[in-house]
N, C-alpha and C. Protein backbone atom coordinates (compact mmCIF):
# COMPACT_ATOMS: atom_id res chain seq x y z
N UNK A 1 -2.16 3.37 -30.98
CA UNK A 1 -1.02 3.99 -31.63
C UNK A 1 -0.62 5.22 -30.82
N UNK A 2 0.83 5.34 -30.65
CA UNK A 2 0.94 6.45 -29.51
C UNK A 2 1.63 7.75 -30.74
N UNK A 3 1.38 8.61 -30.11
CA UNK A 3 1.71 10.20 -30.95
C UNK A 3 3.07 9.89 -31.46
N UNK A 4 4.01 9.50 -31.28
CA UNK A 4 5.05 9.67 -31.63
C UNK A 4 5.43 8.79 -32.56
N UNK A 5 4.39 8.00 -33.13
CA UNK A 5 4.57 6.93 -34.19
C UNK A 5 4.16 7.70 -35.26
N UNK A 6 2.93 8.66 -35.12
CA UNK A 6 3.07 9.50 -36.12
C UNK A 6 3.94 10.59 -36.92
N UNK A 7 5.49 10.91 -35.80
CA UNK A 7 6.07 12.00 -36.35
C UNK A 7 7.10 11.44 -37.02
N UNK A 8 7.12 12.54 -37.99
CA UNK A 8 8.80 12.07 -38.70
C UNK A 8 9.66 12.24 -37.94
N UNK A 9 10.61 11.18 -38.26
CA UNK A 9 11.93 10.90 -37.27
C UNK A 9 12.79 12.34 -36.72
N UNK A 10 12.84 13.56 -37.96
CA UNK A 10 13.35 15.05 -36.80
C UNK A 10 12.80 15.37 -36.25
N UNK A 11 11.51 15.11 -36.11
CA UNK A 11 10.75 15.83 -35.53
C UNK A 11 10.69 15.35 -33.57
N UNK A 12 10.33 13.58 -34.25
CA UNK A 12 10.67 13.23 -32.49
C UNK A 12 11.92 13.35 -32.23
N UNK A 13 13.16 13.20 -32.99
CA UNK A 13 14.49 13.36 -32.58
C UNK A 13 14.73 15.35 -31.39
N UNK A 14 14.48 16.06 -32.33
CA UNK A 14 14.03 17.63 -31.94
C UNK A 14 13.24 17.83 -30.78
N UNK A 15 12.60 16.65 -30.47
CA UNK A 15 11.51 16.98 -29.37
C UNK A 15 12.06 16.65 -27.90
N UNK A 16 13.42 15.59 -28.27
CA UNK A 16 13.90 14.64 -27.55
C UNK A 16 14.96 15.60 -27.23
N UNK A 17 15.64 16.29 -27.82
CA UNK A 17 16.46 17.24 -27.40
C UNK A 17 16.04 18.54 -26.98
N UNK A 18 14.76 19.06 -27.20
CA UNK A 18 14.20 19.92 -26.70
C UNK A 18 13.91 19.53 -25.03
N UNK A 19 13.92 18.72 -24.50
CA UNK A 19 13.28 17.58 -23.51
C UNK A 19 14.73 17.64 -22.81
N UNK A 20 15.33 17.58 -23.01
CA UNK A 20 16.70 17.15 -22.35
C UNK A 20 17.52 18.41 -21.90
N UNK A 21 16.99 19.56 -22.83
CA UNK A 21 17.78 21.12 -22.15
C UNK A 21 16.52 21.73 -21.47
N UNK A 22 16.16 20.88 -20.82
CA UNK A 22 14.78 21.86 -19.57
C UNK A 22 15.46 22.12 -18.55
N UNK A 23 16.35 21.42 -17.85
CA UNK A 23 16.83 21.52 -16.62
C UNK A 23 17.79 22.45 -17.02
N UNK A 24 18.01 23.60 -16.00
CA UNK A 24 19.29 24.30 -15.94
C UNK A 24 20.26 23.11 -15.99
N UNK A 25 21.48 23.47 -16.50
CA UNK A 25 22.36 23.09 -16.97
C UNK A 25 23.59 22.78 -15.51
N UNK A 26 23.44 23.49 -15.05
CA UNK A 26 24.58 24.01 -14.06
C UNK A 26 24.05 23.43 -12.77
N UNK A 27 22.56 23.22 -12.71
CA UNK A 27 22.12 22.64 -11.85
C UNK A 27 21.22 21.00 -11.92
N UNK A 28 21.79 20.37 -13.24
CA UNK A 28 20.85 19.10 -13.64
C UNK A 28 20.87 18.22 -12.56
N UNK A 29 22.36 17.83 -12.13
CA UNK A 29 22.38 17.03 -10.99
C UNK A 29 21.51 17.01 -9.75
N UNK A 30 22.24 18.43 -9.20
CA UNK A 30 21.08 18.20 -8.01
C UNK A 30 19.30 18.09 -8.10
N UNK A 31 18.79 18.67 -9.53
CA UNK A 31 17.55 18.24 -9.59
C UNK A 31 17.45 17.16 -9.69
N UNK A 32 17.99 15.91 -10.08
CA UNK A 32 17.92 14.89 -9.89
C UNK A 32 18.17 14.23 -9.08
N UNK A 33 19.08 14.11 -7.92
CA UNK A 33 18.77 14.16 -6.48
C UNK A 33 18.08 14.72 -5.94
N UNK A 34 17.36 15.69 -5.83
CA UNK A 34 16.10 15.67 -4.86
C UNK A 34 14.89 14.81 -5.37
N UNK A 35 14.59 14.76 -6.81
CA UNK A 35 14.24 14.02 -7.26
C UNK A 35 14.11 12.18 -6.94
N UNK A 36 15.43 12.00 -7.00
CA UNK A 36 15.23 10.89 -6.63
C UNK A 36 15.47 10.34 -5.20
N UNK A 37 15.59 11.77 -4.18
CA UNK A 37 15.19 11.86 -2.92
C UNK A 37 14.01 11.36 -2.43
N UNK A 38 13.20 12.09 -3.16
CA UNK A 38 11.29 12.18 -3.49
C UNK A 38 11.13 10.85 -3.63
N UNK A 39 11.31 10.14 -4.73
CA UNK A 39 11.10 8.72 -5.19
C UNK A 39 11.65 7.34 -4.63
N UNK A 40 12.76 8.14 -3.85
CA UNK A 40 13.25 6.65 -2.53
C UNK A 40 11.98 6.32 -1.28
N UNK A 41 11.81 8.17 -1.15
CA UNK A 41 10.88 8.28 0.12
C UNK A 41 9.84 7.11 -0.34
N UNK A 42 9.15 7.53 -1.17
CA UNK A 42 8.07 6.56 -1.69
C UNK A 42 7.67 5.55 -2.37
N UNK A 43 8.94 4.98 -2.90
CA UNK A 43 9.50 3.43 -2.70
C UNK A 43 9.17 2.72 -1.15
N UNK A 44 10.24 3.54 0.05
CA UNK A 44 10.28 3.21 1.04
C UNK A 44 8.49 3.02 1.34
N UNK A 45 7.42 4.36 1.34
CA UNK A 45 6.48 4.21 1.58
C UNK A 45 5.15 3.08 1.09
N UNK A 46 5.70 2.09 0.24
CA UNK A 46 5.49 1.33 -0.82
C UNK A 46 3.92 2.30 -1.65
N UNK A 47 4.58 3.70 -2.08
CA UNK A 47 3.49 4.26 -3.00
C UNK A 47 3.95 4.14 -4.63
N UNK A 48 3.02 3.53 -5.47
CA UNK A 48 3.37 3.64 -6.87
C UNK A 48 3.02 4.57 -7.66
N UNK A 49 2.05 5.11 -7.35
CA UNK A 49 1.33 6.42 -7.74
C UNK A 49 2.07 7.82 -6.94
N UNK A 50 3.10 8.20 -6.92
CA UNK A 50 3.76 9.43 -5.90
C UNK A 50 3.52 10.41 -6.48
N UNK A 51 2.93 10.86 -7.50
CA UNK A 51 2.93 12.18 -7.82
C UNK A 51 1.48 12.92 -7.32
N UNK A 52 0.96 12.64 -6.20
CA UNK A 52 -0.22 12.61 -6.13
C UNK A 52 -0.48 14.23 -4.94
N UNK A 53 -1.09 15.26 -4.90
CA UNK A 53 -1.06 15.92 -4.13
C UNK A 53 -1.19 15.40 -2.52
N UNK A 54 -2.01 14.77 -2.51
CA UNK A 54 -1.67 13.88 -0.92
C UNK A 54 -0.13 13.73 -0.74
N UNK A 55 0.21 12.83 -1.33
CA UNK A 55 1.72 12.25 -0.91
C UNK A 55 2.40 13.33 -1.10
N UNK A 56 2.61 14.67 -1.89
CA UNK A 56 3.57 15.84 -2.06
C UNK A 56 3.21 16.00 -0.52
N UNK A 57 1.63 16.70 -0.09
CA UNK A 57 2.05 16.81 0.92
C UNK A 57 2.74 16.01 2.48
N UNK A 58 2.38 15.35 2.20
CA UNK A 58 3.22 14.42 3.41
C UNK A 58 4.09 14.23 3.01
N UNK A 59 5.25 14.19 2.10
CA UNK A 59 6.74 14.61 1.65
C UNK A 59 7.08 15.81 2.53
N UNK A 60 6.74 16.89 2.10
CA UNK A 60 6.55 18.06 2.64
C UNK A 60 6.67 18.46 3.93
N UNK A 61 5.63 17.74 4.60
CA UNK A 61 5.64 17.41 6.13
C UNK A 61 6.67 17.67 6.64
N UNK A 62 7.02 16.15 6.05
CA UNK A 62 8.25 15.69 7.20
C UNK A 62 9.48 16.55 6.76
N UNK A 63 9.38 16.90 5.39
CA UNK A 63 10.76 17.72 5.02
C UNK A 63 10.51 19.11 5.66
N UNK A 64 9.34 19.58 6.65
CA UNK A 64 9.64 20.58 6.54
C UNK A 64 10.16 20.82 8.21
N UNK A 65 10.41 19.57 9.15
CA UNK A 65 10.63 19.52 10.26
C UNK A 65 11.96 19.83 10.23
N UNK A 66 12.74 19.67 9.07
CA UNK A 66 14.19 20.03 8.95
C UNK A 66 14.70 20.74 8.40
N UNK A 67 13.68 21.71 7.30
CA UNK A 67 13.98 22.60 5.87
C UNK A 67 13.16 23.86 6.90
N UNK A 68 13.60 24.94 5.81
CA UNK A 68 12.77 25.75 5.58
C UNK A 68 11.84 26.53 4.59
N UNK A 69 11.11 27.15 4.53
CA UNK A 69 9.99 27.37 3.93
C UNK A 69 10.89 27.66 2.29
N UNK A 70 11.98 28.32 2.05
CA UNK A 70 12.49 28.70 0.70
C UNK A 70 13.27 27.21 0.46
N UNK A 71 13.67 26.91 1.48
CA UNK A 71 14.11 25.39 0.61
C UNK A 71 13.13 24.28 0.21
N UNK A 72 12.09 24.51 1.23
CA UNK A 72 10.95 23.50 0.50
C UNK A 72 10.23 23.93 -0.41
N UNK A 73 10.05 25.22 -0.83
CA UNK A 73 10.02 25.75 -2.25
C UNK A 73 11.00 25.59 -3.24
N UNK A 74 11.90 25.70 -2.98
CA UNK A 74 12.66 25.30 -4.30
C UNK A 74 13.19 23.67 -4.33
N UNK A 75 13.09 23.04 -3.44
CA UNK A 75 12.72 21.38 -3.73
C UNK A 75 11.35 21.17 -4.55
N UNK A 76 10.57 21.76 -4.22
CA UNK A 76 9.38 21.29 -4.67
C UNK A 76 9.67 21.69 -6.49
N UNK A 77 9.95 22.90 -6.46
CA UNK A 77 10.11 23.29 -8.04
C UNK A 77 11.02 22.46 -8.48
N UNK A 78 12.09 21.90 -8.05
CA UNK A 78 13.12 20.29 -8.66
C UNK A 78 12.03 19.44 -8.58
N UNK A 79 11.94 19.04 -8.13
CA UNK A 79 10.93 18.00 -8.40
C UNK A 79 9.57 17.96 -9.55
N UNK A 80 9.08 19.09 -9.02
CA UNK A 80 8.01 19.38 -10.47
C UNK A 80 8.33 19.53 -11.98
N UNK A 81 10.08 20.03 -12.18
CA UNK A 81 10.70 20.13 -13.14
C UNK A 81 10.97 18.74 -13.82
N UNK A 82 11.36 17.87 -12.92
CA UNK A 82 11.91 16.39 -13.31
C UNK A 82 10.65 15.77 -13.85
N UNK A 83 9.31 15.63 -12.89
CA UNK A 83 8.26 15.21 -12.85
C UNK A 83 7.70 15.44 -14.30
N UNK A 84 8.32 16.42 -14.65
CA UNK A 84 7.45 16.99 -16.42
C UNK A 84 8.19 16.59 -17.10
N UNK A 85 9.45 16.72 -17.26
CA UNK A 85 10.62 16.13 -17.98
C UNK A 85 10.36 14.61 -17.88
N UNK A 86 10.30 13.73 -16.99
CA UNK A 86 10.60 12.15 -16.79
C UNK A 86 9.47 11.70 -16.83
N UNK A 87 8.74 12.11 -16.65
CA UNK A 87 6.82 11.49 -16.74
C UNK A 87 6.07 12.26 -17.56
N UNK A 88 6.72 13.73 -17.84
CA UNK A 88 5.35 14.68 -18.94
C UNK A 88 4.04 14.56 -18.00
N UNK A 89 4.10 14.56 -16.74
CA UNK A 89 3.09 15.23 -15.79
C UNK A 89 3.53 16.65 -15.21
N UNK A 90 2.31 17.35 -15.35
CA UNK A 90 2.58 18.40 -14.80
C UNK A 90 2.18 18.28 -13.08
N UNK A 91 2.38 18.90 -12.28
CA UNK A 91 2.11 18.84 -10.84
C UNK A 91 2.12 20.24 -10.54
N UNK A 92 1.78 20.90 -11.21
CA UNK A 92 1.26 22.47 -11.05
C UNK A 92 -0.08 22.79 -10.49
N UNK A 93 -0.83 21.80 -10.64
CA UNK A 93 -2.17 21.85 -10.29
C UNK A 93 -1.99 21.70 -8.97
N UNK A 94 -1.19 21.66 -8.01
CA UNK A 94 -1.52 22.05 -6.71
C UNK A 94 -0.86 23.80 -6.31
N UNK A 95 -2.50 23.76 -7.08
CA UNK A 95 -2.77 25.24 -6.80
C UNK A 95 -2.86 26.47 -6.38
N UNK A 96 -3.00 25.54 -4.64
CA UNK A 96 -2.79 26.70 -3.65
C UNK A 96 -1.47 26.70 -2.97
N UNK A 97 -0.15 26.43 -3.77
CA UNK A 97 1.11 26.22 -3.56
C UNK A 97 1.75 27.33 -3.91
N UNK A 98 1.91 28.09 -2.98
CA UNK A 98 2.78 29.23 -4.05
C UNK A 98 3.64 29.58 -3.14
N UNK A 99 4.80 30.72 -3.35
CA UNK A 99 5.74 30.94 -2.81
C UNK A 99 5.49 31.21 -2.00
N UNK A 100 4.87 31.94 -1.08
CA UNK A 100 4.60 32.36 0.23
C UNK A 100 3.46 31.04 1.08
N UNK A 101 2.91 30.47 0.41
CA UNK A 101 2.08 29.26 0.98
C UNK A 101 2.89 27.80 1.21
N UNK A 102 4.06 27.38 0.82
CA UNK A 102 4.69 26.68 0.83
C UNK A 102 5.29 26.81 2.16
N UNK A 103 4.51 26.94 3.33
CA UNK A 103 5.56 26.97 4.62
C UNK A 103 5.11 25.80 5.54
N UNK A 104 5.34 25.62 6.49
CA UNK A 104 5.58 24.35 7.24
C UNK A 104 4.05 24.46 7.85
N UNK A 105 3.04 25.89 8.10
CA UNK A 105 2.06 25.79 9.17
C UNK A 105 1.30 24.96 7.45
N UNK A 106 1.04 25.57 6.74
CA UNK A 106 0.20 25.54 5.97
C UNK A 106 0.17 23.98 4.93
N UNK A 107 1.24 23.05 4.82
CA UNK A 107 1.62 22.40 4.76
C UNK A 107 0.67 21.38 5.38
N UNK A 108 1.24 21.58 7.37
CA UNK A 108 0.71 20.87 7.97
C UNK A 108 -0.77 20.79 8.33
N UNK A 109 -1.32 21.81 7.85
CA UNK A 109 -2.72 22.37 7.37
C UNK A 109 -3.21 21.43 6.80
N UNK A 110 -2.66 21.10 5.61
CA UNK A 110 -3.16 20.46 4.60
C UNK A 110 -3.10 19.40 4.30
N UNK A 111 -2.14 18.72 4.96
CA UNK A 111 -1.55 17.42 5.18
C UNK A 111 -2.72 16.67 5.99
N UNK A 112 -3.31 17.16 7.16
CA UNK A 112 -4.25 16.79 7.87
C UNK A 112 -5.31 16.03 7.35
């Protein structure tokens, strides 16, 4: 039996609209293109499991031969946003990701 068989109908209705105003507003679209930037890549890569810290980083990689360190930070935060919204996974747990660690050496660091 899954959780949501237990709630009364406002309640999942409320939850469902709570769920749907996560994304800035002004910016829903393009989170969903990078998003489903992310998810072509790894189609193409035939991975079914993509949310996986391995595969972020080798996303990463290669995006970062053409990005830079603040745009592959704030791709990554579209993506982690959608990822919670469209799957209710969090991908925060890659831990040692933070604004200043998100750059191309460290990346390729880790990618290794």
């Amino acid at each position: 039996m899954s959780d949501s068989e237990d709630l009364p109908s406002d309640i999942e209705e409320a939850a469902t609209s709570a769920v749907s105003t996560l994304l800035p507003s002004k910016s829903k679209d393009k989170y969903k293109k990078i998003y489903n930037r992310f998810t072509s890549w790894c189609e193409k890569k035939n991975l079914k499991n993509h949310l996986q810290e391995k595969v972020l980083l080798a996303y990463f990689s290669e995006l970062s031969k053409s990005y830079s360190s603040s745009s592959l930070w704030a791709f990554y935060s579209m993506i982690r946003a959608v990822a919670s919204m469209k799957n209710n996974i969090d991908i925060s747990w890659t831990g040692h990701w933070n604004r200043r660690g998100l750059s191309k050496t460290r990346i390729n660091k880790f990618a290794k």
